[in-house]
C-alpha atoms as a PDB file:
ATOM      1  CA  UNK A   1      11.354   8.475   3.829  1.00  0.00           C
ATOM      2  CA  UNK A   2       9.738   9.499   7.153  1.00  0.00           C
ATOM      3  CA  UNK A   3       8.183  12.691   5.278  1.00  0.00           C
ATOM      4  CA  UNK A   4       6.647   9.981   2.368  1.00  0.00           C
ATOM      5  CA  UNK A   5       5.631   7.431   5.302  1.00  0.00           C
ATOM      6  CA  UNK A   6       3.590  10.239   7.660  1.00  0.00           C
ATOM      7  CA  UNK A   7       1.600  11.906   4.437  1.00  0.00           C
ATOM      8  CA  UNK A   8       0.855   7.935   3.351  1.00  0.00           C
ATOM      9  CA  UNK A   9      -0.118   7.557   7.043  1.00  0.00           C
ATOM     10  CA  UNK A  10      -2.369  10.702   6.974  1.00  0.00           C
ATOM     11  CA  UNK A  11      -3.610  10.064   3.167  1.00  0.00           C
ATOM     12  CA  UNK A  12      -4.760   6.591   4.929  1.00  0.00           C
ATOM     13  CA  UNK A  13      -6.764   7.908   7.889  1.00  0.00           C
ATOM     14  CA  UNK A  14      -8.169  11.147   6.026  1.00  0.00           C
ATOM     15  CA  UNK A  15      -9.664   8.122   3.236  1.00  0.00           C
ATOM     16  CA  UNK A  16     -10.615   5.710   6.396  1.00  0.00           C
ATOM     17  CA  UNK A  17     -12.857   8.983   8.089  1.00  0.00           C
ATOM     18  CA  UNK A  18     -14.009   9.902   4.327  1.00  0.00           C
ATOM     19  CA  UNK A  19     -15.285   6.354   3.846  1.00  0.00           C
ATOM     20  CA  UNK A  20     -16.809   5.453   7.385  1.00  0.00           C
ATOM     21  CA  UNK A  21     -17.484   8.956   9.439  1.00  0.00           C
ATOM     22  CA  UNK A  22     -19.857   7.513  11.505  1.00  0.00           C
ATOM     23  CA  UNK A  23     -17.378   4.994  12.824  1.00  0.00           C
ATOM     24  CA  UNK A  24     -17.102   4.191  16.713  1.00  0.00           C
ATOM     25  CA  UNK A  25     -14.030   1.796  16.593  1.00  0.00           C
ATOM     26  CA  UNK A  26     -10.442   3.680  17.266  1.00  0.00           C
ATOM     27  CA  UNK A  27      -8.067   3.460  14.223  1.00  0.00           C
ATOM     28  CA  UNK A  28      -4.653   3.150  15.728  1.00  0.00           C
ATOM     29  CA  UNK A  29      -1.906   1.609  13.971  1.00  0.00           C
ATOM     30  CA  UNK A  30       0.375   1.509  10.815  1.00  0.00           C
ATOM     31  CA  UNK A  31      -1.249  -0.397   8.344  1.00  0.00           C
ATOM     32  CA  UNK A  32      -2.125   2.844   6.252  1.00  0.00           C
ATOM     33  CA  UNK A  33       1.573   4.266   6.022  1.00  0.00           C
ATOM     34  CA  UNK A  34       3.068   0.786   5.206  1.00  0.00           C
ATOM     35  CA  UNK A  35       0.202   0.586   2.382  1.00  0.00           C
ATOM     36  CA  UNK A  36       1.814   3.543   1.245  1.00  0.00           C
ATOM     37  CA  UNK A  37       4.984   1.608   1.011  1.00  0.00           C
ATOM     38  CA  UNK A  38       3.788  -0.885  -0.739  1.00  0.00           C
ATOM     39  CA  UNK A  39       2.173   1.169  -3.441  1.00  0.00           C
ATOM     40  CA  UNK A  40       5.526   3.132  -3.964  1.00  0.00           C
ATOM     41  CA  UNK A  41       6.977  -0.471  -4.313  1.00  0.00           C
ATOM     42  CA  UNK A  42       4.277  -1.790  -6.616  1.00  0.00           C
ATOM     43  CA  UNK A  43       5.432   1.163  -9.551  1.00  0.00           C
ATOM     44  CA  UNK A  44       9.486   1.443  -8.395  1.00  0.00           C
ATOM     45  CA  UNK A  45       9.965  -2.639  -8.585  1.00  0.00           C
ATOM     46  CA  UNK A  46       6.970  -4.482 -10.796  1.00  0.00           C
ATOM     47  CA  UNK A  47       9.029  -6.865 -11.959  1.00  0.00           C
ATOM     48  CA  UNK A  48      11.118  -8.206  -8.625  1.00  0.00           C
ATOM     49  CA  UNK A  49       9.970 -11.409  -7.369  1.00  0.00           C
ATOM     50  CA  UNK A  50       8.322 -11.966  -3.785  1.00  0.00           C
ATOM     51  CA  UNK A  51       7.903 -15.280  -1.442  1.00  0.00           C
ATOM     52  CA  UNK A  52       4.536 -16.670  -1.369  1.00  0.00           C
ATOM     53  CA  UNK A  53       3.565 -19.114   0.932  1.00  0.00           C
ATOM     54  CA  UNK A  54       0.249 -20.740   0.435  1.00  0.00           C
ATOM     55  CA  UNK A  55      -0.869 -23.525   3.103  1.00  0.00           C
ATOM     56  CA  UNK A  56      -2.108 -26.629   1.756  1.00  0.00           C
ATOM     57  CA  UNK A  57      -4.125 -27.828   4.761  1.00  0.00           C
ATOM     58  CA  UNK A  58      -1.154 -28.203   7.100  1.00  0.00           C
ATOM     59  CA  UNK A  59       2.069 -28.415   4.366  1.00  0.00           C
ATOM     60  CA  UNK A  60       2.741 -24.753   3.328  1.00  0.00           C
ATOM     61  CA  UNK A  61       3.863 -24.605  -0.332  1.00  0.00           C
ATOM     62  CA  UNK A  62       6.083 -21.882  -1.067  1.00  0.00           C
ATOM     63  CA  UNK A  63       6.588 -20.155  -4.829  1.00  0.00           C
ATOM     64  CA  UNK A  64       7.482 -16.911  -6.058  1.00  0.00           C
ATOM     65  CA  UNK A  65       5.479 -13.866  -7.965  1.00  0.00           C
ATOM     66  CA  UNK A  66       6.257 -10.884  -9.602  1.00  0.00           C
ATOM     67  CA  UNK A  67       5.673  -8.308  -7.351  1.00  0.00           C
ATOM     68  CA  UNK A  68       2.920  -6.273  -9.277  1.00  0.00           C
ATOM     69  CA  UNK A  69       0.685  -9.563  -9.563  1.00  0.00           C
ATOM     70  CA  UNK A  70       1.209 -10.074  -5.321  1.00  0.00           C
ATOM     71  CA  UNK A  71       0.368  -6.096  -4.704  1.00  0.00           C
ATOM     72  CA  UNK A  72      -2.462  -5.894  -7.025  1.00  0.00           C
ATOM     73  CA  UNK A  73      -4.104  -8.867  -5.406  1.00  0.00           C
ATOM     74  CA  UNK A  74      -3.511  -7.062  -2.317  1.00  0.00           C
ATOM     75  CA  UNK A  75      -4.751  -4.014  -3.710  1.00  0.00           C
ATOM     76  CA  UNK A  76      -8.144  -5.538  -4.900  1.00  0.00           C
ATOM     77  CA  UNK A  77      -8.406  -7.512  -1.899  1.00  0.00           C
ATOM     78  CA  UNK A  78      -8.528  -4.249   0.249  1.00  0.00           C
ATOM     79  CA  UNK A  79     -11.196  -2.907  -1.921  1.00  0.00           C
ATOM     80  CA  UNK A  80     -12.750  -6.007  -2.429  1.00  0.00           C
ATOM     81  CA  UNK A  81     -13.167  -6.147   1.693  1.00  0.00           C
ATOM     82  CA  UNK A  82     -13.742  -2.067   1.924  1.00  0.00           C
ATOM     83  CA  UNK A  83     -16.571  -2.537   0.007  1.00  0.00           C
ATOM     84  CA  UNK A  84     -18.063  -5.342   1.638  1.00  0.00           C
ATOM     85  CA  UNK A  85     -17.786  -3.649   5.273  1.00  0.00           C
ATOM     86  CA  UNK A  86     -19.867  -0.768   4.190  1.00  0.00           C
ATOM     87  CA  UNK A  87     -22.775  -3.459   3.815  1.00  0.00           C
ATOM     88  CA  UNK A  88     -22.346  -5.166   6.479  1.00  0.00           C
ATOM     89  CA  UNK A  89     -23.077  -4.834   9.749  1.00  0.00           C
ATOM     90  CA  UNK A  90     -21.403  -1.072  11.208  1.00  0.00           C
ATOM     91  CA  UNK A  91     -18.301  -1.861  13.412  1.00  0.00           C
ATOM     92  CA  UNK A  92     -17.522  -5.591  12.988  1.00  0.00           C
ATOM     93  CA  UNK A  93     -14.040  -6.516  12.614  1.00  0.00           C
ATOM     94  CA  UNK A  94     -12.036  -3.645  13.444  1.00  0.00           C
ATOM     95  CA  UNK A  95     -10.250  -3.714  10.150  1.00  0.00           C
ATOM     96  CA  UNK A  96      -9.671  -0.118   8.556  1.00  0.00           C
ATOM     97  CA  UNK A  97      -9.926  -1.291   4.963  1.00  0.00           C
ATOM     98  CA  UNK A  98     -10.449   1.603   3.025  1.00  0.00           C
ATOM     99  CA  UNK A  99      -6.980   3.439   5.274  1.00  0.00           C
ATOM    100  CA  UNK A 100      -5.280   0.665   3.338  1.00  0.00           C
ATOM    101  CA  UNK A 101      -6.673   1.297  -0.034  1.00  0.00           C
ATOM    102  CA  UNK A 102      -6.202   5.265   0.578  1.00  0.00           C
ATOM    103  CA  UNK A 103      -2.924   4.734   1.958  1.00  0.00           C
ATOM    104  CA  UNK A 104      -1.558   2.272  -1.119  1.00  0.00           C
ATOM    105  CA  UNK A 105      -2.747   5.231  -3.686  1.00  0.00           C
ATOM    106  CA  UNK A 106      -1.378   7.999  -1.966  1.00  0.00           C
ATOM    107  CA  UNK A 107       2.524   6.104  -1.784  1.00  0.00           C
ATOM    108  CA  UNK A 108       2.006   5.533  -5.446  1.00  0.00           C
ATOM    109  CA  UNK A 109       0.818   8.534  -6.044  1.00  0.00           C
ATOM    110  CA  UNK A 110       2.949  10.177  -4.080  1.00  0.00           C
ATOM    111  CA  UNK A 111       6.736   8.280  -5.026  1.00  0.00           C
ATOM    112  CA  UNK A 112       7.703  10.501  -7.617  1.00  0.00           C
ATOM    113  CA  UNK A 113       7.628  13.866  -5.278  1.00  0.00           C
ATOM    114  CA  UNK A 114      10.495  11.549  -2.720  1.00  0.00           C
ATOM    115  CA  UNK A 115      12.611  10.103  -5.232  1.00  0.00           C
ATOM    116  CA  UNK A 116      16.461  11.334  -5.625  1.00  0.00           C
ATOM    117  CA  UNK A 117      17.417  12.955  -9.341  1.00  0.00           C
ATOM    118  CA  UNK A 118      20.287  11.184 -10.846  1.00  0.00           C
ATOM    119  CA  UNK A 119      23.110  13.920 -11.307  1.00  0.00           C
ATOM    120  CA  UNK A 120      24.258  14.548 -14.892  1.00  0.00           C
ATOM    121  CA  UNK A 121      27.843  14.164 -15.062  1.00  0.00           C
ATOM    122  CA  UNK A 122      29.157  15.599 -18.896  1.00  0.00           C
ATOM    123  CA  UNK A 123      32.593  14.760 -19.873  1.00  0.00           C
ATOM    124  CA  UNK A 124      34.571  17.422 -21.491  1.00  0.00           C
ATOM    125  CA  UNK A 125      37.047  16.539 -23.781  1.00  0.00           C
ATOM    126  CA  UNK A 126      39.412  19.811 -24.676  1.00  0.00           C
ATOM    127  CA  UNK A 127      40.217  21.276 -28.085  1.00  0.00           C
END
């Protein structure tokens, strides 16, 4: 896991320079590698179901959502933002968007190189 969580973390930053090279703000921080996480999670579990809670002025209304809905939203949110920051105005916000995006490919991407291979056990049954 730490092996898939540091190349997630890397594939993150390596996207965040790619996007924004001429940025001045320090990236320091997680976000990227537990992107990663959650785009290994968005292929391994689709269909388990995650807590939402969505405030309704000041009552917060709780439901649940398939994971792969919640993460894609996520997903396209990132983007969604990424894209907007490279219009705007240059170091506002201090948000590394497009580390998120990079890191959420690279842990689905990535999953199938870190997960365990079932043994095949045959049963033999003598002449």
């Amino acid at each position: 896991f730490f092996l898939f969580y540091l190349l997630a973390g890397v594939a993150a930053g390596v996207t965040h320079a790619v996007t924004d090279p001429g940025s001045t703000v320090p990236t320091v921080g997680a976000s990227g590698a537990i992107a990663g996480v959650m785009g290994a999670y968005f292929l391994m579990f689709p269909r388990s179901r995650v807590l939402t809670v969505v405030p309704l002025l000041f009552y917060p209304l709780f439901f649940e959502m398939p994971a792969f809905f919640f993460l894609a939203y996520w997903f396209l949110a990132q983007i969604l933002s990424g894209t907007l920051s490279l219009v705007g105005p240059g170091g506002v916000g201090g948000v590394a968007w497009w580390a998120h995006g990079g890191g959420f490919l690279a842990g689905a991407l990535l999953h199938p190189l870190f997960l365990r291979r079932r043994r095949r056990t045959e049963i033999w049954i003598g002449d």
